[in-house]
N, C-alpha and C. Protein backbone atom coordinates (compact mmCIF):
# COMPACT_ATOMS: atom_id res chain seq x y z
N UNK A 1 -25.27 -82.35 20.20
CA UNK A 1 -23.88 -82.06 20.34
C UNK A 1 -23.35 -82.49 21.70
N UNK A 2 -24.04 -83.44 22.55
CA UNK A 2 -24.02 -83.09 23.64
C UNK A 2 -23.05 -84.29 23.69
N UNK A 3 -22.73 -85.47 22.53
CA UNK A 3 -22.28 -87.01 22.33
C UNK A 3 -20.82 -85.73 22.63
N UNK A 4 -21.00 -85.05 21.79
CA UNK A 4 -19.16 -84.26 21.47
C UNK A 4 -18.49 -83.36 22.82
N UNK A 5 -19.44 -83.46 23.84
CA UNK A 5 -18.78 -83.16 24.83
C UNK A 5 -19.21 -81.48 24.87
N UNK A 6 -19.59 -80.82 23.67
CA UNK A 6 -19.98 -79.28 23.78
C UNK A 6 -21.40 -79.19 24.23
N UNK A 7 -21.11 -78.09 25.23
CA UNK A 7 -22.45 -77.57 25.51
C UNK A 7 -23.28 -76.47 24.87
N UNK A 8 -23.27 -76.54 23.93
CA UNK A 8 -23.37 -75.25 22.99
C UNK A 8 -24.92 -75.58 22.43
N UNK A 9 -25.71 -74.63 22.85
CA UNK A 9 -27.38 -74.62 22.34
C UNK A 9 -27.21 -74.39 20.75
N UNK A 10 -27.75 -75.04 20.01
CA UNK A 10 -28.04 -74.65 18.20
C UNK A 10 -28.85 -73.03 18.16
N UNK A 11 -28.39 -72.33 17.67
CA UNK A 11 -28.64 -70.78 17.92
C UNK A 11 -29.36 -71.15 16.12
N UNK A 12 -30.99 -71.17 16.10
CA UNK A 12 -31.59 -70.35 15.16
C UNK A 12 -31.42 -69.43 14.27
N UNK A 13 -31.01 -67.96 15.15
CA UNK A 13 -30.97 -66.97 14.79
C UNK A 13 -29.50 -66.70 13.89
N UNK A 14 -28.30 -67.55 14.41
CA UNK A 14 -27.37 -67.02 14.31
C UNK A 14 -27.51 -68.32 12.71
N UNK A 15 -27.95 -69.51 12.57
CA UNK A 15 -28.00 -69.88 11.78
C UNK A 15 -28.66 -69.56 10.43
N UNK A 16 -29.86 -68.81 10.77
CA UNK A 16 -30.87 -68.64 9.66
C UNK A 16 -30.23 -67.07 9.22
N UNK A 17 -29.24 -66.19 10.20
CA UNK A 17 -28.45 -65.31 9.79
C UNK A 17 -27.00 -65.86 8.28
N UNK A 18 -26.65 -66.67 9.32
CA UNK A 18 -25.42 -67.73 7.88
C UNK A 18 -26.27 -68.06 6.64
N UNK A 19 -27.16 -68.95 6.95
CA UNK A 19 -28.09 -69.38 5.73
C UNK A 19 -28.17 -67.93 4.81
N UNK A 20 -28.80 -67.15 5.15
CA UNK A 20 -29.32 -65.77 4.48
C UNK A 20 -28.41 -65.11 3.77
N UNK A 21 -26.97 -65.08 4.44
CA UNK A 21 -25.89 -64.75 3.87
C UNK A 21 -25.26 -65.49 3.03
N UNK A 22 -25.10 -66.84 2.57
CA UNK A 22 -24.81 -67.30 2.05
C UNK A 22 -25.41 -67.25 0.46
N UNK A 23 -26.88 -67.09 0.61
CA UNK A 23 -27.91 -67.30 -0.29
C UNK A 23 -27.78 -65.82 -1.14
N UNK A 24 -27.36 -64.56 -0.35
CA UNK A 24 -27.09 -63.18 -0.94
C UNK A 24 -25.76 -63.32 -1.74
N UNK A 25 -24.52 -64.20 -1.21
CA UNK A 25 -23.64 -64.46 -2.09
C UNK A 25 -23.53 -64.78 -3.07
N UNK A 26 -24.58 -66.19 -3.08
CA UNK A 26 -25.32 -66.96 -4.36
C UNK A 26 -25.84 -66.13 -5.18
N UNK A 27 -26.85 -65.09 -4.48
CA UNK A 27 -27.07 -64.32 -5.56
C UNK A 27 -25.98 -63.35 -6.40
N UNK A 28 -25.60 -62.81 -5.43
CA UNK A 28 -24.41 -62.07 -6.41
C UNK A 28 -23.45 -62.77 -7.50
N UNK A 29 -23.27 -63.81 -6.59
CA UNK A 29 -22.58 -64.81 -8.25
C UNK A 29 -23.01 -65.16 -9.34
N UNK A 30 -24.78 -65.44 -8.87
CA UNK A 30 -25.40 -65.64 -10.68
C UNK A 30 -25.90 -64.44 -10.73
N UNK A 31 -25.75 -63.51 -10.34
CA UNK A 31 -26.43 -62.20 -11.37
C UNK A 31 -25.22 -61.87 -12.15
N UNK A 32 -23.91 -61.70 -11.30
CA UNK A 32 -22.46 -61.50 -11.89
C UNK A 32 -22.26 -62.63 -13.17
N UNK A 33 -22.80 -63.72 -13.04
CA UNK A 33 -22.84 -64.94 -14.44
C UNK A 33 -23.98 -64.12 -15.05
N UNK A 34 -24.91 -64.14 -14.81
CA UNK A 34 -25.47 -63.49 -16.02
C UNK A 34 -25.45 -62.00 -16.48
N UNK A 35 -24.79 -61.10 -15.77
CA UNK A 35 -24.49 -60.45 -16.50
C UNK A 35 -23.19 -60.41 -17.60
N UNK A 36 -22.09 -61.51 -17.22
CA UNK A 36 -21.04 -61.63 -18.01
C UNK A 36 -21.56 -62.11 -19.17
N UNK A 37 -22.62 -62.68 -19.18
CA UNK A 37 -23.01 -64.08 -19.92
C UNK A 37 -23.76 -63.01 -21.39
N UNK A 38 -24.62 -61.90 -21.13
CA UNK A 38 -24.90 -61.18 -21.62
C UNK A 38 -23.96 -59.65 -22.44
N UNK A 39 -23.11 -59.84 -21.67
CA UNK A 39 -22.06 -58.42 -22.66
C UNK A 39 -22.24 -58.60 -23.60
N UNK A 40 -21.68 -59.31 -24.61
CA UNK A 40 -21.20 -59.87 -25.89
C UNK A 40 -22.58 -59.41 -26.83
N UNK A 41 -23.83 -59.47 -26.03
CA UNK A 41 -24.84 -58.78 -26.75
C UNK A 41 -25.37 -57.76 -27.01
N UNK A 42 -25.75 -57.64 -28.07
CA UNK A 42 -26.06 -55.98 -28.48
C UNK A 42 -27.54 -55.83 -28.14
N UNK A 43 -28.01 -55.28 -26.95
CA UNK A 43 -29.31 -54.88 -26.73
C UNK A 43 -30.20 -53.46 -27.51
N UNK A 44 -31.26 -53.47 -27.57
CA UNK A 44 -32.33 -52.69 -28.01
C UNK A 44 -33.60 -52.99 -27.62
N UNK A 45 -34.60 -51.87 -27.56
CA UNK A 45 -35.99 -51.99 -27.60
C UNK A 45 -37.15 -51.57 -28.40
N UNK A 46 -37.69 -53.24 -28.74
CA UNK A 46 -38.91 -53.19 -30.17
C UNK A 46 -40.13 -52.68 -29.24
N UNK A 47 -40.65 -53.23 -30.32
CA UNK A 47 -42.17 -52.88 -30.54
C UNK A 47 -42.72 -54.22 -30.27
N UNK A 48 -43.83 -55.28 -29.90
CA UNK A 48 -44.51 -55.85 -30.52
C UNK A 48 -45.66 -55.58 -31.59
N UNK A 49 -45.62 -56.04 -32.66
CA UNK A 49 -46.26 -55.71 -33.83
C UNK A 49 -47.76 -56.53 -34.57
N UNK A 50 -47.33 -57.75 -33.90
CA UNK A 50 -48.66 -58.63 -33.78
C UNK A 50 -48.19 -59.95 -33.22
N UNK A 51 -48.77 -60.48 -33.07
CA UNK A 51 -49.12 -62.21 -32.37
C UNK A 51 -49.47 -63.22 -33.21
N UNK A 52 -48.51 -63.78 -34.26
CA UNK A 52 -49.21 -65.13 -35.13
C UNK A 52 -49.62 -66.15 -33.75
N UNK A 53 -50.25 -66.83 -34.51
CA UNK A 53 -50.88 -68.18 -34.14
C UNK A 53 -50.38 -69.24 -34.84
N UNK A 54 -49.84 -70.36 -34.45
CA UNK A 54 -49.59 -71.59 -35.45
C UNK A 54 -49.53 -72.53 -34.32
N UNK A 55 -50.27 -73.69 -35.17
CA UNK A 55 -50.92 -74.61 -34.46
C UNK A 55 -49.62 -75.91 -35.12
N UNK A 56 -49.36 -76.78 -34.07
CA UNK A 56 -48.56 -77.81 -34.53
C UNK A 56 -49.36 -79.10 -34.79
N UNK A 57 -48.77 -80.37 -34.93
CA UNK A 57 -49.65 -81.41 -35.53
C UNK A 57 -50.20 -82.19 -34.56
N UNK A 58 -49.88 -81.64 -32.98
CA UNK A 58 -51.22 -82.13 -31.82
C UNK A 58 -52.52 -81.21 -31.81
N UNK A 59 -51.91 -80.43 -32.12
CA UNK A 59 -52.97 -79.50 -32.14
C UNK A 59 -52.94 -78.26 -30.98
N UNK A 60 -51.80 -78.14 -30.63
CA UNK A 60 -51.50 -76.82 -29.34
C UNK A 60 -51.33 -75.95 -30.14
N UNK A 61 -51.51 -74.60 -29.60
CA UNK A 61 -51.58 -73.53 -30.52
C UNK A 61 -49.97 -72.47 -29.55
N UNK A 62 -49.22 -72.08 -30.33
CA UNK A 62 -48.19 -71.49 -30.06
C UNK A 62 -48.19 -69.93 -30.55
N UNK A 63 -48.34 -69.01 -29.69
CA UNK A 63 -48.40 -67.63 -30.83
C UNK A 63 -46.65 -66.80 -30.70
N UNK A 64 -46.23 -66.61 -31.91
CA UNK A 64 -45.20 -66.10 -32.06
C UNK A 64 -45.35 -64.80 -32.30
N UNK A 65 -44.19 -63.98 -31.72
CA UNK A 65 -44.82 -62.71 -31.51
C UNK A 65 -43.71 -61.78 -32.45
N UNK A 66 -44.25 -60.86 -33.66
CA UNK A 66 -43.51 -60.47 -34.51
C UNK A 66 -43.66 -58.70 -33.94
N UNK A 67 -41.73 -58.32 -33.80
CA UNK A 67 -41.54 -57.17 -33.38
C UNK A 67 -40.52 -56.64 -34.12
N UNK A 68 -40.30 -55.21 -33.74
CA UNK A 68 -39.48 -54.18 -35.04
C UNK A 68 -38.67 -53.61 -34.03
N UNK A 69 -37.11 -52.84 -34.75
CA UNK A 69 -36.91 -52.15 -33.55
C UNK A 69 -35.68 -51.47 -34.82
N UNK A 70 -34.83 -50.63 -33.95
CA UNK A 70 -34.04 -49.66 -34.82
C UNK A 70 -32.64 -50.01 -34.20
N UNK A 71 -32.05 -50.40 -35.14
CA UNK A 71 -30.31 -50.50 -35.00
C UNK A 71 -29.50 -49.18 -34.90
N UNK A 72 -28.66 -48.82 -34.34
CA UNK A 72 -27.92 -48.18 -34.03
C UNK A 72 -27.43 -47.20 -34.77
N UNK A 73 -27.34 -47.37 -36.22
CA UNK A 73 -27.50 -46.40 -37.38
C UNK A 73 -28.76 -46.38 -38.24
N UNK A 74 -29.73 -46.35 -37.66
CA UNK A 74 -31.19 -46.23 -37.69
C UNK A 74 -31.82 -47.49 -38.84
N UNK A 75 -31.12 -48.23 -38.71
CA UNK A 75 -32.06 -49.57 -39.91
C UNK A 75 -33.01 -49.90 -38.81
N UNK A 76 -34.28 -50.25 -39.60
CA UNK A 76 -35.56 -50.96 -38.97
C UNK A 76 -35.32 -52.25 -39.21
N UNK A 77 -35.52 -52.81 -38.26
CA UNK A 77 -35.52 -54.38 -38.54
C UNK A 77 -36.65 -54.77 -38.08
N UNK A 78 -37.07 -55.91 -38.46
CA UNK A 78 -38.62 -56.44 -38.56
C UNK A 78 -38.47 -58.06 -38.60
N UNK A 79 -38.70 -58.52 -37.59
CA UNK A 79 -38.48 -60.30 -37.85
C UNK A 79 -40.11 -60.59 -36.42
N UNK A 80 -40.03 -62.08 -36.67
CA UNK A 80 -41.08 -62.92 -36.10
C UNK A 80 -39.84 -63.97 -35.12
N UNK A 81 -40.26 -63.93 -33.63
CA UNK A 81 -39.77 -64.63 -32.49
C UNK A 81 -39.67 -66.03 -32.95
N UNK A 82 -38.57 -66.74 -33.10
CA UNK A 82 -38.80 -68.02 -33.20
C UNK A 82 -38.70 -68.73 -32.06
N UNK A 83 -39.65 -68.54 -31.62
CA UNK A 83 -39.79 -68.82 -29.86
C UNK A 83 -41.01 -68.88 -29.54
N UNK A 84 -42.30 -69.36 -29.61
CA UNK A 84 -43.55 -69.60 -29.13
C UNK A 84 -43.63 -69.17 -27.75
N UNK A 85 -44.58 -68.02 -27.37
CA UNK A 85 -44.98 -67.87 -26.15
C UNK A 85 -46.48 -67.83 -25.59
N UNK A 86 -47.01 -67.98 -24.81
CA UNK A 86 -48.40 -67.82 -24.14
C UNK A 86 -48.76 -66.25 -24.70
N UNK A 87 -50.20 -66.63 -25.01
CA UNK A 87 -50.76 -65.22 -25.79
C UNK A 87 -50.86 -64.39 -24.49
N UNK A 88 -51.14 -64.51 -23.05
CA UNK A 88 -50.92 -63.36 -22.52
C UNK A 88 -49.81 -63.30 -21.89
N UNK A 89 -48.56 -63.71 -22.60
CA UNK A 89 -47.20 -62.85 -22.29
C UNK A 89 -47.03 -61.39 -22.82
N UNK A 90 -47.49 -60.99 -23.76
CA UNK A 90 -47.22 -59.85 -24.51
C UNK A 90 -48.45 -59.45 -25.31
N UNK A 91 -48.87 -57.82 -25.53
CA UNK A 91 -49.62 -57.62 -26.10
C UNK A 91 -49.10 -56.70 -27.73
N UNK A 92 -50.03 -56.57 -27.89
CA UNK A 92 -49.19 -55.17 -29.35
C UNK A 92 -48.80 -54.39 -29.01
N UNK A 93 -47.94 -53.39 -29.64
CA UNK A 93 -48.16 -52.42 -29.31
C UNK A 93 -46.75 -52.15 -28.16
N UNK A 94 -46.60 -53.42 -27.03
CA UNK A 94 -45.73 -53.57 -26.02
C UNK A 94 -44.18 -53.31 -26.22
N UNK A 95 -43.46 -52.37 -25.51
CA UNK A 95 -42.06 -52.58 -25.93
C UNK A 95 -41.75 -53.35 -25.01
N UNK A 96 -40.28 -54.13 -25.55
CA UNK A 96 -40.15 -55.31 -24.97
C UNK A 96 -38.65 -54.95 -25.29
N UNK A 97 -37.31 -55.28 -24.81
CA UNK A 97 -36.40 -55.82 -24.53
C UNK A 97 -35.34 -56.74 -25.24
N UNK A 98 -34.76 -56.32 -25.85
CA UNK A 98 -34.33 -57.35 -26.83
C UNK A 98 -32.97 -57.49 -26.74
N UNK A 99 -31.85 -58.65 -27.23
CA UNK A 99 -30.90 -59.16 -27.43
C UNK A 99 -30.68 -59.84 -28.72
N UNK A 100 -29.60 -59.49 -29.38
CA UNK A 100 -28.59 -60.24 -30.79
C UNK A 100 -27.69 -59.93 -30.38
N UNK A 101 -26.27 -60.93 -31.42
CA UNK A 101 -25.27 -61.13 -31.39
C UNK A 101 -24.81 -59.79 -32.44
N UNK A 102 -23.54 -59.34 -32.03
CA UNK A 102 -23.36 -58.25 -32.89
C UNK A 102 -23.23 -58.71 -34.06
N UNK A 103 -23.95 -57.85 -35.23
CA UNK A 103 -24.01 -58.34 -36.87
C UNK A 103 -24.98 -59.21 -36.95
N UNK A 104 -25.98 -59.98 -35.63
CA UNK A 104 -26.82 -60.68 -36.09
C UNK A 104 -28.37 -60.00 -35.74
N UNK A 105 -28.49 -59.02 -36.22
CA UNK A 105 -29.69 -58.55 -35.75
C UNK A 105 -31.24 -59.65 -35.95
N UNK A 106 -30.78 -59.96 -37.18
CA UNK A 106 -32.12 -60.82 -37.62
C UNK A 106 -32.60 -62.12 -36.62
N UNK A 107 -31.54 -62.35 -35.40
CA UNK A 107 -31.63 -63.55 -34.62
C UNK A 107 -31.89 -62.70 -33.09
N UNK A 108 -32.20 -61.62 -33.32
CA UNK A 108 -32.76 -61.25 -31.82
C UNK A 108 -34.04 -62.38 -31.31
N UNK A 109 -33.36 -62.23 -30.10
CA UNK A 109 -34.60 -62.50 -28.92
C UNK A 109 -35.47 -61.58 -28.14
N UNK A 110 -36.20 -61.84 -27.85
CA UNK A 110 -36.93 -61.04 -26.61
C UNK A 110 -36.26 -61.38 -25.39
N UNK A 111 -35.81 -60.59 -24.65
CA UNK A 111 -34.91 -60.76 -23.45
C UNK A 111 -35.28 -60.37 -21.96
N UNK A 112 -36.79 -60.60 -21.67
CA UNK A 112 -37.63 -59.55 -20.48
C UNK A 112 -36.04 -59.83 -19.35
N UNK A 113 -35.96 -58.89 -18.57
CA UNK A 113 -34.43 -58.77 -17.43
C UNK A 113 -35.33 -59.82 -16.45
N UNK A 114 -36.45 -59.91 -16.04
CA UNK A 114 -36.87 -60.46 -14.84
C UNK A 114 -36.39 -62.05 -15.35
N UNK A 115 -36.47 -62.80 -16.53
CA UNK A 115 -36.36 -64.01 -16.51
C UNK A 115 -34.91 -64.18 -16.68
N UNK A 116 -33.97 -63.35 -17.08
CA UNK A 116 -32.23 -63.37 -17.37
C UNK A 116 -32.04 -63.65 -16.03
N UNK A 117 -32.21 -62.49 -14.78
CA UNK A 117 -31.93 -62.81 -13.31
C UNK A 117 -32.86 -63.33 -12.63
N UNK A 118 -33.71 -64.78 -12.87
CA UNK A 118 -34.50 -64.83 -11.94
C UNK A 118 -33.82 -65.23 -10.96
N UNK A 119 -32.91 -66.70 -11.20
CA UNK A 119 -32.30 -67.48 -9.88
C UNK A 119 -32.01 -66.38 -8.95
N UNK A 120 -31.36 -65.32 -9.52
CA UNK A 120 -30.38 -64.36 -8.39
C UNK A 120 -31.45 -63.73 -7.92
N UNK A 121 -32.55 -62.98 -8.37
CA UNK A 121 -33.55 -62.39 -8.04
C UNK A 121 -34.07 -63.26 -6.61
N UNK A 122 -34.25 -64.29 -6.92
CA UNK A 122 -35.40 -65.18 -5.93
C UNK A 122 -33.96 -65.54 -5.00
N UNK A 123 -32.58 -65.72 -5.00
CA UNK A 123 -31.65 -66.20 -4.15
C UNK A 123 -31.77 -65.05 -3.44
N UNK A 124 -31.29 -63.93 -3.66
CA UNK A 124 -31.62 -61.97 -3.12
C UNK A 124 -32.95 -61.99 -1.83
N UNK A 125 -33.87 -62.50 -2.92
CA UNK A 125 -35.19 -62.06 -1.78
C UNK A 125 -34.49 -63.57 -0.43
N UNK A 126 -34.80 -64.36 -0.84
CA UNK A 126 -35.09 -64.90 -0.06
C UNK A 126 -33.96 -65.19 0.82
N UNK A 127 -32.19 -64.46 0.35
CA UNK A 127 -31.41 -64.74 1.58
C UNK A 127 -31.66 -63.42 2.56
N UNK A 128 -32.22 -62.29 1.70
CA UNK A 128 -32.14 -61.02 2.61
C UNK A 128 -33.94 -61.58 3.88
N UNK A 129 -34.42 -61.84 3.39
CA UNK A 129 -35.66 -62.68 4.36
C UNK A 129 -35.25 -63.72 5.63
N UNK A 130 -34.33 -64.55 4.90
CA UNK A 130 -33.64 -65.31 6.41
C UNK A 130 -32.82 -64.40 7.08
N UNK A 131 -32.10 -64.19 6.44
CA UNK A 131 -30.68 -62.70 7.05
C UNK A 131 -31.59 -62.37 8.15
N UNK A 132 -32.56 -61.51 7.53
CA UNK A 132 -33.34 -60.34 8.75
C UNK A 132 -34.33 -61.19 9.70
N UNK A 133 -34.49 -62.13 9.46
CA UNK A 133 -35.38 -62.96 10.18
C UNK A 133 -34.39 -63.43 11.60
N UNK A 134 -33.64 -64.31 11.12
CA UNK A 134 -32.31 -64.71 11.60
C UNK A 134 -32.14 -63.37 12.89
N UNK A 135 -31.62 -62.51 12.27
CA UNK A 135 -30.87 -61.28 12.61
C UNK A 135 -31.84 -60.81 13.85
N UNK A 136 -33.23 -61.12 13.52
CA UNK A 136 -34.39 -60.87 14.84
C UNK A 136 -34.57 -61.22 16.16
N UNK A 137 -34.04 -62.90 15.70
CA UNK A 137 -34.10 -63.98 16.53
C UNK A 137 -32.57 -63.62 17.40
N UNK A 138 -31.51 -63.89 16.98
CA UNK A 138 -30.54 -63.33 17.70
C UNK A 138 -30.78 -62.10 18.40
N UNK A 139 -31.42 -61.16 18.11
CA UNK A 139 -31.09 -60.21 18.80
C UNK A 139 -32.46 -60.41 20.15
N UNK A 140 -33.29 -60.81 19.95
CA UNK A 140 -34.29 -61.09 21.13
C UNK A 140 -33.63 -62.34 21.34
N UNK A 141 -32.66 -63.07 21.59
CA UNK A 141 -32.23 -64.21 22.27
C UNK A 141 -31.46 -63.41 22.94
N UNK A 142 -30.48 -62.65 22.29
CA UNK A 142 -29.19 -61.81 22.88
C UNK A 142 -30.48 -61.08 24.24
N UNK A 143 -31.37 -60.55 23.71
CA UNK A 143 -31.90 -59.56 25.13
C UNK A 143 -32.83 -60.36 26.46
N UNK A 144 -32.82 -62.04 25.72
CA UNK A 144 -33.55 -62.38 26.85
C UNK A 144 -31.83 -62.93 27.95
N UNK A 145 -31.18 -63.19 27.50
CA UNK A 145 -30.07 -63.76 27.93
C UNK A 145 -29.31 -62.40 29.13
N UNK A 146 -29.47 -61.33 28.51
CA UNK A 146 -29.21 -60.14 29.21
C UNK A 146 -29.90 -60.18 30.18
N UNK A 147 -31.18 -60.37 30.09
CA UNK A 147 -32.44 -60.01 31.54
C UNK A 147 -32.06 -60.96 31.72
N UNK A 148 -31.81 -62.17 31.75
CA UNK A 148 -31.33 -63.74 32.66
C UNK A 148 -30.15 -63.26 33.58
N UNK A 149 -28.99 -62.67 32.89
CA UNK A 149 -28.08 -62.28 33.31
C UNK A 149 -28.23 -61.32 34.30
N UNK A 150 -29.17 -60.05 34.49
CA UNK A 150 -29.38 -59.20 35.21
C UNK A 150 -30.12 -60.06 36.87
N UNK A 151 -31.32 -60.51 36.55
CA UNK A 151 -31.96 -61.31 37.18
C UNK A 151 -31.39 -61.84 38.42
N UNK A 152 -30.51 -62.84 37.50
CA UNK A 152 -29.55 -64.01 38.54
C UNK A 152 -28.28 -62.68 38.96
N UNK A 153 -28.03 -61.56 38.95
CA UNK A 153 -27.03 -61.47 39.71
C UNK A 153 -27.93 -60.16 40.31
């Protein structure tokens, strides 16, 4: 900065403070998107009931995981994930989280909350980590600048 005529040191602290804050904003905006994004759905929580296996024509094996759960005026519903997941995502037995469109019960998903908010989740941790990091550095710059100040006068 020095071409621009300012004498101004690049402050770390006060930067990796902005960064951090910015990134907590970020988060609040996509958790606020995904939670808008989600109203419209009618949540409940199944059961998992078992784990098919079906193998496609390479030969990877995909297990779909068939769960039950109770609608709101007590119908059982009973369908199979059309969604292939890793056999140790879920076991039997597991309640799990679910999402349909109202009137479409038979098209629920499994909906775990950690993967709906991850972006915001991981924007959260990691602006409140610079924030306070940041926030460290400023303030032991602020106290060495004080003892400089004391020192010299």
């Amino acid at each position: 900065m020095e071409w621009l005529g300012l004498r101004r040191r690049f402050e770390a602290g006060r930067a990796l403070m902005w960064t951090g804050l910015v990134l907590l904003v970020l988060a609040g905006c996509f958790g606020l998107r995904e939670w808008i994004a989600s109203r419209p759905f009618q949540h409940a929580t199944g059961t998992i009931t078992e784990m098919e296996a079906r193998q496609d024509a390479q030969g990877n094996v995909a297990y779909f995981p068939h769960f039950r759960f109770r609608l709101p005026d007590d119908q059982l519903i009973q369908i199979v994930s059309a969604k292939g997941v890793d056999l140790s995502t879920f076991s039997d037995r597991e309640r799990v989280r679910l999402a349909y469109r109202a009137g479409d019960p038979q098209g629920a998903v499994i909906a775990p909350l950690a993967s709906v908010y991850a972006v915001a989740m991981w924007l959260g941790i990691t602006g409140t980590v610079l924030f306070d990091l940041g926030a460290v550095l400023w303030v032991r710059r602020r106290q060495r600048a004080m003892r400089e100040t004391r020192r010299i006068a």
